[in-house]
Each structure stands twice: as C-alpha cells, then as structure tokens.
PDB file of N, CA and C in Angstrom:
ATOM      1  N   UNK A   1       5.542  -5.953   6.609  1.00  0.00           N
ATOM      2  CA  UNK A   1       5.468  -4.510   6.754  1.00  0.00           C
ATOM      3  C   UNK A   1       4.033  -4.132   7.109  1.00  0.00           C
ATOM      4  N   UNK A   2       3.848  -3.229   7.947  1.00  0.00           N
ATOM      5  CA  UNK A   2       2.710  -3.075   8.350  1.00  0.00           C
ATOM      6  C   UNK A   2       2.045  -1.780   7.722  1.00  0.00           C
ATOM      7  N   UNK A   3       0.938  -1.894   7.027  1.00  0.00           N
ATOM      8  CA  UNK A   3       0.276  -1.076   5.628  1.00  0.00           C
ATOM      9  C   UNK A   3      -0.762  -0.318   6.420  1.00  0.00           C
ATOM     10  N   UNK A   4      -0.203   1.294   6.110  1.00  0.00           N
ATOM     11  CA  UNK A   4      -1.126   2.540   6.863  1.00  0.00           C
ATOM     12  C   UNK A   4      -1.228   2.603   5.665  1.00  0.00           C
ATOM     13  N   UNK A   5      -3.396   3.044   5.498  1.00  0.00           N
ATOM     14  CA  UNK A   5      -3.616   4.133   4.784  1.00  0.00           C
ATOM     15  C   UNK A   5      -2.913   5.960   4.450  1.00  0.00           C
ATOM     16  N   UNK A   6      -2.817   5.806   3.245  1.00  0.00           N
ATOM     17  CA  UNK A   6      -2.508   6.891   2.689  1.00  0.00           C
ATOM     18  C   UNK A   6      -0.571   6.826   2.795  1.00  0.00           C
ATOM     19  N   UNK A   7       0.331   6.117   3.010  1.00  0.00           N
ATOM     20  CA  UNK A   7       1.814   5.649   2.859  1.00  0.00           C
ATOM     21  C   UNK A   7       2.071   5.478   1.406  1.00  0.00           C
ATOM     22  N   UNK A   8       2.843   5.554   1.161  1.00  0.00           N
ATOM     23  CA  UNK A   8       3.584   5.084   0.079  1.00  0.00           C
ATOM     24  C   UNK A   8       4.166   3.465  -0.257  1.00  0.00           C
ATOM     25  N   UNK A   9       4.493   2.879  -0.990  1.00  0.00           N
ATOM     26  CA  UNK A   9       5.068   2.132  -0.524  1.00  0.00           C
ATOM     27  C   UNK A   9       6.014   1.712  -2.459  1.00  0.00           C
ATOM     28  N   UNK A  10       6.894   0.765  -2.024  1.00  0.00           N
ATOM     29  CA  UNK A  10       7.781   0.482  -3.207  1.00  0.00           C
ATOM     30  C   UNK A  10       7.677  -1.004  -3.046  1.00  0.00           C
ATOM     31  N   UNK A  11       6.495  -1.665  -4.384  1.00  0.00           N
ATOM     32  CA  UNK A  11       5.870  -2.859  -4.172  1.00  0.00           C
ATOM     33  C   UNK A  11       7.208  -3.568  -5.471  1.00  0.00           C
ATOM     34  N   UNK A  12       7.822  -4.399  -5.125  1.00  0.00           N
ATOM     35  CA  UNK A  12       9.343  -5.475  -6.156  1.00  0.00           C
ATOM     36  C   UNK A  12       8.660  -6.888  -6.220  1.00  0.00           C
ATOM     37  N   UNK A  13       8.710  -7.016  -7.238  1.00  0.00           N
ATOM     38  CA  UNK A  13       8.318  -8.468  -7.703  1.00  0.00           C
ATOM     39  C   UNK A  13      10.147  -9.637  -7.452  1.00  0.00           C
ATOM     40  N   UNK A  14       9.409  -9.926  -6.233  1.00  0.00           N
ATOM     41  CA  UNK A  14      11.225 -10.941  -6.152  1.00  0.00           C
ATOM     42  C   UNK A  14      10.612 -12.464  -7.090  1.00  0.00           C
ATOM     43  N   UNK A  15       9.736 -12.882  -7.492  1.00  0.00           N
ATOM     44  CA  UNK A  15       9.285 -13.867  -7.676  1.00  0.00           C
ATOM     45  C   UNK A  15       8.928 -14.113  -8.730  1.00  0.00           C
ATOM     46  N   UNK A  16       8.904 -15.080  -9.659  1.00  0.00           N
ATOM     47  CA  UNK A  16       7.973 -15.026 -11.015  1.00  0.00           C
ATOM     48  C   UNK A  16       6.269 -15.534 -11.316  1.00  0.00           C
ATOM     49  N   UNK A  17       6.103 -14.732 -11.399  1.00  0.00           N
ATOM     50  CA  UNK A  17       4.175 -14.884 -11.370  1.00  0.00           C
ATOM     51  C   UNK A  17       4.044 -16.169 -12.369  1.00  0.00           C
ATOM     52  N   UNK A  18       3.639 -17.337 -11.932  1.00  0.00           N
ATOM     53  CA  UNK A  18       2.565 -17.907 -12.623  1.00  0.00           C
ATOM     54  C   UNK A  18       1.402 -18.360 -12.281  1.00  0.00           C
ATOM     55  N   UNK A  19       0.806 -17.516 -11.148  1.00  0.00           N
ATOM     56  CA  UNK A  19      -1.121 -17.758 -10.753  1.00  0.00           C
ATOM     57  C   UNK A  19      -1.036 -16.810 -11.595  1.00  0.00           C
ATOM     58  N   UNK A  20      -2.256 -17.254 -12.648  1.00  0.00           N
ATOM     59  CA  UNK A  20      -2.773 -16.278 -13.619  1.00  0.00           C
ATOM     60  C   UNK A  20      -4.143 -15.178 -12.724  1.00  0.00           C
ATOM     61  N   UNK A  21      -4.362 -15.403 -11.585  1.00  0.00           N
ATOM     62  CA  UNK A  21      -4.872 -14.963 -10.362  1.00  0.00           C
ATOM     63  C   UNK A  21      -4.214 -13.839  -9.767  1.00  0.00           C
ATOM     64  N   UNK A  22      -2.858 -14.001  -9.746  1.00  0.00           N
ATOM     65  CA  UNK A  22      -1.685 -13.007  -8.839  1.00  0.00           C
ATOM     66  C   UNK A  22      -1.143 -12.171 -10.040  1.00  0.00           C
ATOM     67  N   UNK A  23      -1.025 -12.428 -11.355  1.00  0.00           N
ATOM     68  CA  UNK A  23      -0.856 -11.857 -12.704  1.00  0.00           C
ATOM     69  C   UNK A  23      -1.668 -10.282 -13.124  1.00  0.00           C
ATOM     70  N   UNK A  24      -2.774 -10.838 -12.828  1.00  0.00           N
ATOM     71  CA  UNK A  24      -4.087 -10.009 -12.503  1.00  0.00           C
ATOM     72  C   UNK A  24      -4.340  -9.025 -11.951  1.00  0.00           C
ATOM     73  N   UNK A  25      -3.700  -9.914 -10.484  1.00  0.00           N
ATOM     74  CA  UNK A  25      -3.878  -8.695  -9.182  1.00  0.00           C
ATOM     75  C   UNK A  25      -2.620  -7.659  -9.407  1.00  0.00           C
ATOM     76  N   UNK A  26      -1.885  -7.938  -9.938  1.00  0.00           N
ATOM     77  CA  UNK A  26      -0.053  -7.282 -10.086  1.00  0.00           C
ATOM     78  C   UNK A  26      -0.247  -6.338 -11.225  1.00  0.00           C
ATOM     79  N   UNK A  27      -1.038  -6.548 -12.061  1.00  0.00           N
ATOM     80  CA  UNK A  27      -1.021  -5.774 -13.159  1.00  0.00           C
ATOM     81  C   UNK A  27      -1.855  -5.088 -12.572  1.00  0.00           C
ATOM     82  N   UNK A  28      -3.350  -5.240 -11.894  1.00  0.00           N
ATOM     83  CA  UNK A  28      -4.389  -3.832 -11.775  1.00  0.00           C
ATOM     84  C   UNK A  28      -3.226  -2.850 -10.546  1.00  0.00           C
ATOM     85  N   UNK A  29      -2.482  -3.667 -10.001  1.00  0.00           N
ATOM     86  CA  UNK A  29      -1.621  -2.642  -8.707  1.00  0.00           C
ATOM     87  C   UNK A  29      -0.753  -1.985  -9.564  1.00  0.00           C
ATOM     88  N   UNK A  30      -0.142  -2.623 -10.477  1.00  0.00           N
ATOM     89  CA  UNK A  30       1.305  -1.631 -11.338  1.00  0.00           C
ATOM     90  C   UNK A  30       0.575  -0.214 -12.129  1.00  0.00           C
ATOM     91  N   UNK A  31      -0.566  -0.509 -12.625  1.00  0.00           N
ATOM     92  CA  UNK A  31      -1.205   0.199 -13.659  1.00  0.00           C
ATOM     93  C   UNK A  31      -1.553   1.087 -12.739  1.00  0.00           C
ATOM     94  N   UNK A  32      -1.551   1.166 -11.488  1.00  0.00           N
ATOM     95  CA  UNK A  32      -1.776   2.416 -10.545  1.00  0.00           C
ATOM     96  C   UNK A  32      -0.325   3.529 -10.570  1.00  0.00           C
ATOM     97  N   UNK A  33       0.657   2.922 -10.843  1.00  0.00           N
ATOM     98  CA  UNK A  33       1.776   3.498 -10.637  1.00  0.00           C
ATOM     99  C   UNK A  33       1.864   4.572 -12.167  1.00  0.00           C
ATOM    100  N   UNK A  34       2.071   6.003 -12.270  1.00  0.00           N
ATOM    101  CA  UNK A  34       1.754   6.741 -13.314  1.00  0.00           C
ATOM    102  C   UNK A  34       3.525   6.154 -14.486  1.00  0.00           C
ATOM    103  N   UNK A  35       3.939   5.468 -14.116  1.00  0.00           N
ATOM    104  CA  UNK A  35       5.460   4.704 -15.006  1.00  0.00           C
ATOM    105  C   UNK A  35       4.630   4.013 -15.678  1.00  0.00           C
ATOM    106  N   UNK A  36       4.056   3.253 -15.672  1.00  0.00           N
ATOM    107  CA  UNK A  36       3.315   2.184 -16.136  1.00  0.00           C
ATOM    108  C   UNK A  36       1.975   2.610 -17.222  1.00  0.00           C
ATOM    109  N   UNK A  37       1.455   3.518 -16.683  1.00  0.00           N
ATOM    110  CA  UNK A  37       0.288   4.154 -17.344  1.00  0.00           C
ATOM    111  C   UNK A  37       0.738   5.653 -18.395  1.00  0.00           C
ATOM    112  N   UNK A  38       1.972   5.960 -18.439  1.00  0.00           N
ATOM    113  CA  UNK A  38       2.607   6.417 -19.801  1.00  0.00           C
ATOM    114  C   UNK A  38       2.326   6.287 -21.042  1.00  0.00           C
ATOM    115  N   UNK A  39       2.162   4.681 -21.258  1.00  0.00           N
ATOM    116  CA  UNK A  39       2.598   4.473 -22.599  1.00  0.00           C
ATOM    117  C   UNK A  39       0.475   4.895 -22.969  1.00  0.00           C
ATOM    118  N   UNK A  40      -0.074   4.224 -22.325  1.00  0.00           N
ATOM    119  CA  UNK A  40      -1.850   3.940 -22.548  1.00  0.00           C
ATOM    120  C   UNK A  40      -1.731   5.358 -22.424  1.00  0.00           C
ATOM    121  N   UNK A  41      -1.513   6.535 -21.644  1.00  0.00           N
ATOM    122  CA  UNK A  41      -1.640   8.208 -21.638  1.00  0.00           C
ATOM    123  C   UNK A  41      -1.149   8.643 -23.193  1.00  0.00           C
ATOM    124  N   UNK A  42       0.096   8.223 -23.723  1.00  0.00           N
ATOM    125  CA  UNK A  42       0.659   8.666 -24.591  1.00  0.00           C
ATOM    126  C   UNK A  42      -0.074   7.989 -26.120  1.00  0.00           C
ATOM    127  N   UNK A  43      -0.963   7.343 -25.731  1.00  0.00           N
ATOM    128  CA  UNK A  43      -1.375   6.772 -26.890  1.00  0.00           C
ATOM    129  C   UNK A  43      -2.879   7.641 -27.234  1.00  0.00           C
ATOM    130  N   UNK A  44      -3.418   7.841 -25.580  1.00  0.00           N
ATOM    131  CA  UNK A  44      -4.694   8.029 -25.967  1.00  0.00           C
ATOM    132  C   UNK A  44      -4.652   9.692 -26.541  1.00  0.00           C
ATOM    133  N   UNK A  45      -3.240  10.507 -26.157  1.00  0.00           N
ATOM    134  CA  UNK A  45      -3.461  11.847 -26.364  1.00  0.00           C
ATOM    135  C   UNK A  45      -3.465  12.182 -28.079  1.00  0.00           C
ATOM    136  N   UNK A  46      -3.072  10.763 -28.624  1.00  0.00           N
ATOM    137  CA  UNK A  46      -3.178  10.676 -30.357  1.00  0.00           C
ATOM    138  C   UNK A  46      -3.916  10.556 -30.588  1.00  0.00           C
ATOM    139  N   UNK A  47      -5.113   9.944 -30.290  1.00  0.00           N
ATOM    140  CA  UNK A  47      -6.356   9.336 -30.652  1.00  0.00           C
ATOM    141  C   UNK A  47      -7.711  10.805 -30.008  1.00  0.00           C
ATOM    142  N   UNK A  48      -8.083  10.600 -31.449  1.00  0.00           N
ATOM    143  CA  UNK A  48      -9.345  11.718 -31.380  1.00  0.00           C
ATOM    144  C   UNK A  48     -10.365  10.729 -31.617  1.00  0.00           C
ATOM    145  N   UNK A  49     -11.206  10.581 -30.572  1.00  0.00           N
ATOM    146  CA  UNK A  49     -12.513   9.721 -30.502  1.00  0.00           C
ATOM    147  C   UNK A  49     -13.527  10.730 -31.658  1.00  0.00           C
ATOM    148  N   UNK A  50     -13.937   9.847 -32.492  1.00  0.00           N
ATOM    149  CA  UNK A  50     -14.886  10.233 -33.215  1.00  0.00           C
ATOM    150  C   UNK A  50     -16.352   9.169 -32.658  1.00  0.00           C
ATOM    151  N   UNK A  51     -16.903   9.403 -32.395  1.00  0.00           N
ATOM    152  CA  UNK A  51     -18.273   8.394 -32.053  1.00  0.00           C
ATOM    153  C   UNK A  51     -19.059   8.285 -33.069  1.00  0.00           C
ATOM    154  N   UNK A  52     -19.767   7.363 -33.567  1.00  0.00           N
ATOM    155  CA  UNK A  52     -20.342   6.869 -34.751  1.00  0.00           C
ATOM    156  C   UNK A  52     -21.516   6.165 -34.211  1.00  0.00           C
ATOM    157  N   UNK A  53     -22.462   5.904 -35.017  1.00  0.00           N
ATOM    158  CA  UNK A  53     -23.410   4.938 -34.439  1.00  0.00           C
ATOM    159  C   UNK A  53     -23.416   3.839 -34.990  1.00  0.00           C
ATOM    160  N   UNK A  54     -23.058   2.539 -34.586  1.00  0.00           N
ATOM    161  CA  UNK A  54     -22.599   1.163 -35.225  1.00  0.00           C
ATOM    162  C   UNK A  54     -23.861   0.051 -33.957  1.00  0.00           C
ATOM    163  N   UNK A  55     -24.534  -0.930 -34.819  1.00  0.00           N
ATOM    164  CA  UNK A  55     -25.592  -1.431 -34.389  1.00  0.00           C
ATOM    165  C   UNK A  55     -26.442  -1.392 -33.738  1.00  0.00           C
ATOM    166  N   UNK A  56     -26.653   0.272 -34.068  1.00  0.00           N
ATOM    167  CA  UNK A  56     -27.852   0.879 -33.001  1.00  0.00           C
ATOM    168  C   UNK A  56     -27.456   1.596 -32.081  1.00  0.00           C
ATOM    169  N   UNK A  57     -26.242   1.785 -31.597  1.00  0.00           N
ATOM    170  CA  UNK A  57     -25.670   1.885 -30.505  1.00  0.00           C
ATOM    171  C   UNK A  57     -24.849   2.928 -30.864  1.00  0.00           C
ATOM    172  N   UNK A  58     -24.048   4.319 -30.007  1.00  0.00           N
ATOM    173  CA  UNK A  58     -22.716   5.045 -30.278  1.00  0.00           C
ATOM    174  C   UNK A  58     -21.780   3.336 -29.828  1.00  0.00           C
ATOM    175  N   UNK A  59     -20.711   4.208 -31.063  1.00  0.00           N
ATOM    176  CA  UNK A  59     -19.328   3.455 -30.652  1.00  0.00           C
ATOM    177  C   UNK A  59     -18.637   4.298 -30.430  1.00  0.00           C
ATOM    178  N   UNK A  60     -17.351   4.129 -29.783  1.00  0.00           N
ATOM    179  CA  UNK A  60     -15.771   4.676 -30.015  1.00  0.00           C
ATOM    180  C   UNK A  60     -15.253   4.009 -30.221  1.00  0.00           C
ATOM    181  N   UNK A  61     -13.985   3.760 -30.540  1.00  0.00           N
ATOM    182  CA  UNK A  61     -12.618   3.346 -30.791  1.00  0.00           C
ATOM    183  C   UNK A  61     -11.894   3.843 -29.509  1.00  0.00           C
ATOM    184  N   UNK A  62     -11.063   2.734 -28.710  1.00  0.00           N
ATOM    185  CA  UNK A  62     -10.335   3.720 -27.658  1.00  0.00           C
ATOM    186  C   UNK A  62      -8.981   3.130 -28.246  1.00  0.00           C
ATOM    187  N   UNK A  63      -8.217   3.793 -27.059  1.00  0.00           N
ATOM    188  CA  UNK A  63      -6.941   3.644 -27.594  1.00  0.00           C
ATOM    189  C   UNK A  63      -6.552   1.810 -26.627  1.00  0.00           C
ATOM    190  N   UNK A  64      -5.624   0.965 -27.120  1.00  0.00           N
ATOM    191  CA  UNK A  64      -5.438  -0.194 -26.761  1.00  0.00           C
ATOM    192  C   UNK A  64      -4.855  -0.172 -25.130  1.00  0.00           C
ATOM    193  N   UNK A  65      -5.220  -0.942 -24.958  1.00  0.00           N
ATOM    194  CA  UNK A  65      -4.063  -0.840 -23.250  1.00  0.00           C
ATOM    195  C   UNK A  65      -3.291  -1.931 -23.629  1.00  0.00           C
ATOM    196  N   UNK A  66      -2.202  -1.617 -22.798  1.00  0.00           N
ATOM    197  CA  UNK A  66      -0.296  -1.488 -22.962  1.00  0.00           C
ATOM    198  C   UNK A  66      -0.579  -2.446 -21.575  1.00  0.00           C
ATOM    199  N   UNK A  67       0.064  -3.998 -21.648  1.00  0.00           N
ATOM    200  CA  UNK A  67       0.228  -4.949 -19.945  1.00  0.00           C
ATOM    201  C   UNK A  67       1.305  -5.103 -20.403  1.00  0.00           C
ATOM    202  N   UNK A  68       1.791  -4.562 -18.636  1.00  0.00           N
ATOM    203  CA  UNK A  68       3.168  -4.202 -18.391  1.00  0.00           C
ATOM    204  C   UNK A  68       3.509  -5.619 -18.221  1.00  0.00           C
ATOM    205  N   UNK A  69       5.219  -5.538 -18.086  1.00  0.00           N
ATOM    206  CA  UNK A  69       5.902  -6.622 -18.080  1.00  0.00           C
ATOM    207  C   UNK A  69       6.077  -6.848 -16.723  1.00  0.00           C
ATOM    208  N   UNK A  70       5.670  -8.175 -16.341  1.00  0.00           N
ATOM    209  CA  UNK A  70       5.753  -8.691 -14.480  1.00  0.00           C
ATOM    210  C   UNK A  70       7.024  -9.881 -14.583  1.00  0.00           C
ATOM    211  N   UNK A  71       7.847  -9.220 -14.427  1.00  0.00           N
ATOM    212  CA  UNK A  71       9.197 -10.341 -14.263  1.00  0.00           C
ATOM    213  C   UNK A  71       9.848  -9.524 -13.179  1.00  0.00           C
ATOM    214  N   UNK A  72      10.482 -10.611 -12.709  1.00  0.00           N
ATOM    215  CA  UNK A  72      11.080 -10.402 -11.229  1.00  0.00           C
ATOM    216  C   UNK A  72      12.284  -9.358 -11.257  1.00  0.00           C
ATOM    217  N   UNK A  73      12.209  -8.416 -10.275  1.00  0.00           N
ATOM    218  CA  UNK A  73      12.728  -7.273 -10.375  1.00  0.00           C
ATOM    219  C   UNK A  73      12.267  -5.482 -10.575  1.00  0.00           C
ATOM    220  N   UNK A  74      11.184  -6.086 -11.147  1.00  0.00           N
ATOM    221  CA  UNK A  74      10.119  -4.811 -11.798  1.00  0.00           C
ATOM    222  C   UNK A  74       9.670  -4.431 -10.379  1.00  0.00           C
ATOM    223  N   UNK A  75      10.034  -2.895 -10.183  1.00  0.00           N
ATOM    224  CA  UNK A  75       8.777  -2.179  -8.986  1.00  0.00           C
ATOM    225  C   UNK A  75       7.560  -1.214  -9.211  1.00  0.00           C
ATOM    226  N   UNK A  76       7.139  -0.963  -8.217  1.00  0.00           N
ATOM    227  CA  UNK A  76       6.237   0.618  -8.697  1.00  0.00           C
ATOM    228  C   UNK A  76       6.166   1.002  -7.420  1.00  0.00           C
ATOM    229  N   UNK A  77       5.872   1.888  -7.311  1.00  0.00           N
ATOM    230  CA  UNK A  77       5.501   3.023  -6.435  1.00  0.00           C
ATOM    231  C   UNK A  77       3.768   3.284  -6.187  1.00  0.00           C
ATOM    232  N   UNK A  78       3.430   2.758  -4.970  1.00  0.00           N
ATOM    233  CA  UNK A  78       2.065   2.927  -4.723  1.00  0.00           C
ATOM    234  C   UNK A  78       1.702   3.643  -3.606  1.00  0.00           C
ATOM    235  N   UNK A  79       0.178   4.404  -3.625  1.00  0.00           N
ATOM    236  CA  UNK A  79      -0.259   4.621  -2.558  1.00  0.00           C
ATOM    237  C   UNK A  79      -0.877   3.772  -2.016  1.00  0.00           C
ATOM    238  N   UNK A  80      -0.992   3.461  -0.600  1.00  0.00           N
ATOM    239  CA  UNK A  80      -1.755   2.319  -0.005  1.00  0.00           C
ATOM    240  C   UNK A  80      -3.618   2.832   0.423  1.00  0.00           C
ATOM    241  N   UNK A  81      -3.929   2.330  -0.542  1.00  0.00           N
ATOM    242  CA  UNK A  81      -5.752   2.363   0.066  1.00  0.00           C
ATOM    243  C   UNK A  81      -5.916   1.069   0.624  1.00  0.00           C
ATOM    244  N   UNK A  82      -7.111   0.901   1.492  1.00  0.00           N
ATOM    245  CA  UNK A  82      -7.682  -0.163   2.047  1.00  0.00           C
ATOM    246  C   UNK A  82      -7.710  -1.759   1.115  1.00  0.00           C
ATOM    247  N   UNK A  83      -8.264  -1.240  -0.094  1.00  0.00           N
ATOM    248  CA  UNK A  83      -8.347  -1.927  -1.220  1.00  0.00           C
ATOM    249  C   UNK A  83      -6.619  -2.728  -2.047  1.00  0.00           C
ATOM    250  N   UNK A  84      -5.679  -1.517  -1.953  1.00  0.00           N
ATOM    251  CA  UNK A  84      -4.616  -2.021  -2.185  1.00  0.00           C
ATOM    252  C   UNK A  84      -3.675  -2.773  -0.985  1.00  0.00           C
ATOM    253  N   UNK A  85      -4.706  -2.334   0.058  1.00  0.00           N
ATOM    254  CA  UNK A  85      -3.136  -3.409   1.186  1.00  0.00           C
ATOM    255  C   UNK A  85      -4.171  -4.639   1.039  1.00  0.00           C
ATOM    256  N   UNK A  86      -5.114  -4.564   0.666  1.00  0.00           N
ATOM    257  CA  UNK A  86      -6.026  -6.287   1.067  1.00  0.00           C
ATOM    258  C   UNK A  86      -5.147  -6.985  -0.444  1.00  0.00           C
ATOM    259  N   UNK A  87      -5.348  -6.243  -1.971  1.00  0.00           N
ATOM    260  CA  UNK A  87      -4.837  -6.826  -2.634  1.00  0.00           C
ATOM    261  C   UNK A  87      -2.639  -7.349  -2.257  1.00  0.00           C
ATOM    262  N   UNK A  88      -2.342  -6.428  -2.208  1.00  0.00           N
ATOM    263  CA  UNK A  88      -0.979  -6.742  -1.619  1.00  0.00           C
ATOM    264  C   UNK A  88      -1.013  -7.973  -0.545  1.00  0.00           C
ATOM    265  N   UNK A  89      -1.802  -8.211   0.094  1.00  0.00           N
ATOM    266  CA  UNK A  89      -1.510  -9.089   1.392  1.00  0.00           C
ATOM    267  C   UNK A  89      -1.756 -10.263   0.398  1.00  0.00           C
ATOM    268  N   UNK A  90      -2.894 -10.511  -0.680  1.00  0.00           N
ATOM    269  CA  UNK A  90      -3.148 -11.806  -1.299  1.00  0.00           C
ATOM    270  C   UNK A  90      -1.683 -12.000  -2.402  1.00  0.00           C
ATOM    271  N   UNK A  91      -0.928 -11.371  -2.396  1.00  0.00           N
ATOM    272  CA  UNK A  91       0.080 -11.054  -3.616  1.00  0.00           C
ATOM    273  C   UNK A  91       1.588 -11.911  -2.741  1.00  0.00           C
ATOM    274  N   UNK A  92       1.402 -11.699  -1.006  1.00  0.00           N
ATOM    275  CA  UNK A  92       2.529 -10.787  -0.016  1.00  0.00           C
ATOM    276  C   UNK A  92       3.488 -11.817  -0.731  1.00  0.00           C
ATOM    277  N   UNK A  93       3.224 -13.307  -1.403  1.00  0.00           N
ATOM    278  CA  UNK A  93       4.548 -14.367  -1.034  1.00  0.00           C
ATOM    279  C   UNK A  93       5.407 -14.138  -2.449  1.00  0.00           C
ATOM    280  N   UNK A  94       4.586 -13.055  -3.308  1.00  0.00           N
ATOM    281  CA  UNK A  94       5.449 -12.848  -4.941  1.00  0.00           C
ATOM    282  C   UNK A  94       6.240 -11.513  -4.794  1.00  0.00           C
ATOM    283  N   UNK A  95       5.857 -10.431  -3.777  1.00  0.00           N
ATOM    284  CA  UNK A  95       6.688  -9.089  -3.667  1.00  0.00           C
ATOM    285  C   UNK A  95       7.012  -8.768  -2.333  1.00  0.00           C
ATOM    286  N   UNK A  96       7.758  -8.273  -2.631  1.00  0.00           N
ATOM    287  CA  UNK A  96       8.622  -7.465  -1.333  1.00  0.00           C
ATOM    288  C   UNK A  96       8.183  -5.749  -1.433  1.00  0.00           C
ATOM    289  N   UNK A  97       8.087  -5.531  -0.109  1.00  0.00           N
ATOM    290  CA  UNK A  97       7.641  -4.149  -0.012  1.00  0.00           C
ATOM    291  C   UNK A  97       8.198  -3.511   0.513  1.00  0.00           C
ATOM    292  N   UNK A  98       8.773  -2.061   0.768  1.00  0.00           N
ATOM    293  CA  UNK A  98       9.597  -0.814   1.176  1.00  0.00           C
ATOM    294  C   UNK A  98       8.857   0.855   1.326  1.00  0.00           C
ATOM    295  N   UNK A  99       9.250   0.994   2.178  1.00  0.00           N
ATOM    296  CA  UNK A  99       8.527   2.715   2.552  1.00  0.00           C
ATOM    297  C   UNK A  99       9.444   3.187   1.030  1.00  0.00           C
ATOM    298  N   UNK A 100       8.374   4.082   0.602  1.00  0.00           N
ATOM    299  CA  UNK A 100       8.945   4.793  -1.127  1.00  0.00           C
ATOM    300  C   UNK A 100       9.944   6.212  -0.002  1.00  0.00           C
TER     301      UNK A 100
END
C-alpha cells in the first residue's frame, strides 16, 4: 500500500511478534491509536500528582503504563506521519494495512 502523509490507515497484526525489535515498534504505533491509550488516560485522571522532594530532587508518582496486547488479529487506526510509514515499512512482513 502506498503511505501518503496525513491518510489514515487500519494497521492488523496477521502475524505473531517475536522480534522483541518489531514488539517495540508495534506497541509505540498502537499506543498512537486513542483505543489503546484509554486505559493509561483513565488511570492518570485518578491520580493527583503531589510532588515531593525525594534525594534532592522533585519527584512524582505517575500513573503506570498499560502494554497492549500484540496477538494476531489486533488493529488500530493510525494517522500516517513520515515517521510512522518508515516505522510501518520496518514492521510491513508482521501487518497488513487498509485505508481506515
């Protein structure tokens, strides 16, 4: 499929990830999709950052991040930046792609 800036696209995992390399790249692309970034939104709107000063330094506490599940079948919905069709092309032989 040929990847224009600013398209949509509907990125399907037909394959099962085990490059812990392509794992990586699949999770920073899904976590773009706002399905995926729910649960980390819904967590952080509980959490009231109090900042403290712990070894000299402010701390916070954030809220944990949530890695989504990459098994074959799972999609998302992306916009295509420059950055995401270069990552997609290193991904191309684990997903299948579709105009959203």
């Amino acid at each position: 499929m040929d990847l224009k800036t600013g398209q949509t696209v509907k990125v399907t995992i037909t394959k099962t990830v085990s490059r812990e390399a392509a794992r990586k790249t699949l999770e920073r692309l899904f976590m773009k999709d706002t399905v995926f970034t729910a649960p980390i939104d819904a967590r952080a709107a509980n959490h009231a950052p109090r900042p403290k000063r712990r070894g000299g330094r402010i701390w916070t506490k954030y809220a944990n991040k949530v890695h989504p599940i990459l098994g074959k079948g799972v999609h998302a919905n992306l916009k295509v930046t420059p950055q995401v069709a270069k990552d997609l092309k290193s991904v191309a032989d684990l997903v299948e792609l579709a105009s959203a």
